[in-house]
C-alpha atoms as a PDB file:
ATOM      1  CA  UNK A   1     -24.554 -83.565 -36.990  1.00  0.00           C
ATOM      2  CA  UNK A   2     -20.965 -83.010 -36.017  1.00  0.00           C
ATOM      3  CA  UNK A   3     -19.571 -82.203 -32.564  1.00  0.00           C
ATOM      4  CA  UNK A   4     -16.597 -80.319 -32.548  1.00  0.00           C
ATOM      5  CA  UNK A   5     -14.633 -78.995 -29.357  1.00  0.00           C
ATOM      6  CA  UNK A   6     -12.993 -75.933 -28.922  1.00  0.00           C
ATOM      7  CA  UNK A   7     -10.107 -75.567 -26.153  1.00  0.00           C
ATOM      8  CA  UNK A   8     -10.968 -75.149 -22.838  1.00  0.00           C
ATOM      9  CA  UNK A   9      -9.066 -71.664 -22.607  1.00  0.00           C
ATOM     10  CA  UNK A  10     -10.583 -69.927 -25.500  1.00  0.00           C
ATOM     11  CA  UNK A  11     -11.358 -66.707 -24.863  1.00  0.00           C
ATOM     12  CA  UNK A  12     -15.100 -67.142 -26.320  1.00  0.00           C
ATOM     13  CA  UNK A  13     -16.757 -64.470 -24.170  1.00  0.00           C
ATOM     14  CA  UNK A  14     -13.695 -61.905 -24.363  1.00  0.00           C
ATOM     15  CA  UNK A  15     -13.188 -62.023 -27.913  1.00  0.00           C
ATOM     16  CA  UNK A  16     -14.842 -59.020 -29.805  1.00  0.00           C
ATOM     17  CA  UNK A  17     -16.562 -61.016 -32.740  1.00  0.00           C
ATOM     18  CA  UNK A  18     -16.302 -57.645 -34.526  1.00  0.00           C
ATOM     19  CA  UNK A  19     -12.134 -57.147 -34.567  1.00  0.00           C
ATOM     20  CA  UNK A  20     -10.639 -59.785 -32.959  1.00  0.00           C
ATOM     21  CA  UNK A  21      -9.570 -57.797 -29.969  1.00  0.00           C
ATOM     22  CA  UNK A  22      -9.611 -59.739 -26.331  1.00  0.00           C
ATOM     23  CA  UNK A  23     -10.598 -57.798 -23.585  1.00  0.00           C
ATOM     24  CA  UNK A  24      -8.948 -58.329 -19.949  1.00  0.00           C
ATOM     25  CA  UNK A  25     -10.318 -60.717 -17.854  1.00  0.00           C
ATOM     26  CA  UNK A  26     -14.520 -59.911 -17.314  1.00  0.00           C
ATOM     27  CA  UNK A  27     -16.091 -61.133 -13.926  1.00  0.00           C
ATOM     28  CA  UNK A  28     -18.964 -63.442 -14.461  1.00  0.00           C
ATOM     29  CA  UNK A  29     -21.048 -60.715 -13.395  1.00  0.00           C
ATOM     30  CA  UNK A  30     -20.329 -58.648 -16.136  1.00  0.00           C
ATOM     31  CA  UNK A  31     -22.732 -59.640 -19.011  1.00  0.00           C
ATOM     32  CA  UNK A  32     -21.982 -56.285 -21.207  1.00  0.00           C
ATOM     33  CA  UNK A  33     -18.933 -54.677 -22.789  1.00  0.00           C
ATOM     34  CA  UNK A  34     -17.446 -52.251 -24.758  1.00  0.00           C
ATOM     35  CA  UNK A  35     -14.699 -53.312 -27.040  1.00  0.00           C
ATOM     36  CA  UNK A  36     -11.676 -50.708 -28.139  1.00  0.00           C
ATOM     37  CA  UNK A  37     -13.119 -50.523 -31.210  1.00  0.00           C
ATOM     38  CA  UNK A  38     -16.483 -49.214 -29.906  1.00  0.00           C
ATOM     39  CA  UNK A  39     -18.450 -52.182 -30.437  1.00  0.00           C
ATOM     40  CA  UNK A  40     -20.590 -53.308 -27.272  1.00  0.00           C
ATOM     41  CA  UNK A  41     -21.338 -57.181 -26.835  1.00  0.00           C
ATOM     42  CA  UNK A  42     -23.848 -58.945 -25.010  1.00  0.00           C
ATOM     43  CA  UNK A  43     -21.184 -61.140 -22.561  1.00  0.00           C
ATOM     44  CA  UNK A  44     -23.275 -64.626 -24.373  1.00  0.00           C
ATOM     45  CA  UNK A  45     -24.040 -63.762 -27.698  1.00  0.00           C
ATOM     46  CA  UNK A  46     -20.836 -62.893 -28.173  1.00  0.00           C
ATOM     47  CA  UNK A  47     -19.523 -66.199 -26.794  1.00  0.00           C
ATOM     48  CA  UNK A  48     -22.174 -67.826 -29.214  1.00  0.00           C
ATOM     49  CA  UNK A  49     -20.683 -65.740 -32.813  1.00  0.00           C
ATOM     50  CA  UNK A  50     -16.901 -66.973 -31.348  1.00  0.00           C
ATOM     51  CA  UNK A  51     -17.639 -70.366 -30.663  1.00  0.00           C
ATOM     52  CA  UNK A  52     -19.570 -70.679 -34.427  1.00  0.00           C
ATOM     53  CA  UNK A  53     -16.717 -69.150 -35.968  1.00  0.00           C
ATOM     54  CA  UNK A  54     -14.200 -71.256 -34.120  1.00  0.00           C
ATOM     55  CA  UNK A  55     -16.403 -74.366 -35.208  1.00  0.00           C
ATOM     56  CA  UNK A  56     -17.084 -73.242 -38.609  1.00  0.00           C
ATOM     57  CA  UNK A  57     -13.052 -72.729 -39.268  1.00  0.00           C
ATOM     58  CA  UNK A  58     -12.551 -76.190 -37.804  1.00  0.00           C
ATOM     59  CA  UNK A  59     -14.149 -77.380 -40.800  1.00  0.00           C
ATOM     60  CA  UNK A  60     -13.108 -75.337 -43.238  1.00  0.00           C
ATOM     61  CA  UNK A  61      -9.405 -76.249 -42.111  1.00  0.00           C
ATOM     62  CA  UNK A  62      -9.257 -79.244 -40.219  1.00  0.00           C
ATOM     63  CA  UNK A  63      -7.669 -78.056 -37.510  1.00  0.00           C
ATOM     64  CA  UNK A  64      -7.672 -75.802 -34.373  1.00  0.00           C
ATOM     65  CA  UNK A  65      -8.140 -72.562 -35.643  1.00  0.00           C
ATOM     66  CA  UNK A  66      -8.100 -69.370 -33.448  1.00  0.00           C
ATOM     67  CA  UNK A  67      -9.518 -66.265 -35.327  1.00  0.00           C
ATOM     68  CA  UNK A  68      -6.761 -62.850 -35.426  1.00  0.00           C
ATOM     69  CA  UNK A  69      -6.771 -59.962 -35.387  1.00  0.00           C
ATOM     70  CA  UNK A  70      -8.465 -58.564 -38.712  1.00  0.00           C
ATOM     71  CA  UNK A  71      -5.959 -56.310 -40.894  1.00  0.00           C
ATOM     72  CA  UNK A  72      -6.290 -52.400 -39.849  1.00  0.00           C
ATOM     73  CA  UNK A  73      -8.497 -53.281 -36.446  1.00  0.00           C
ATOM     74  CA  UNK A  74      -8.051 -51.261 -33.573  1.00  0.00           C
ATOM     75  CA  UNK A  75      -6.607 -53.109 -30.304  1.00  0.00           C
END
């Protein structure tokens, strides 16, 4: 196995995994939300499909990659 870190600051849990949007800051209390583009995330799973992403590209490309927007995705 491999351990690979991702920054401190990313936005893990306010990332939509589904466009890329980021979502204003989310109190720890909130654990559900609704992205611009209509998709609703559990506050964790969410986190989890970021943080395998941001691993996963990390490998791909050797180096600290933060996932955009994708091309014709609401904000």
């Amino acid at each position: 196995r491999e351990v690979i870190t991702v920054d401190r600051f990313f936005p893990s849990t306010r990332l939509c995994s589904h466009c890329g949007g980021i979502a204003e800051k989310l109190p720890l209390n909130v654990r559900e939300w609704t992205c611009g583009c209509g998709t609703t995330h559990d506050r964790d799973v969410n986190a989890a499909k970021n943080l395998l992403a941001a691993g996963l590209a990390v490998t791909a490309c050797g180096a600290q990659v933060r996932p955009g927007v994708r091309p014709g995705a609401a904000r």
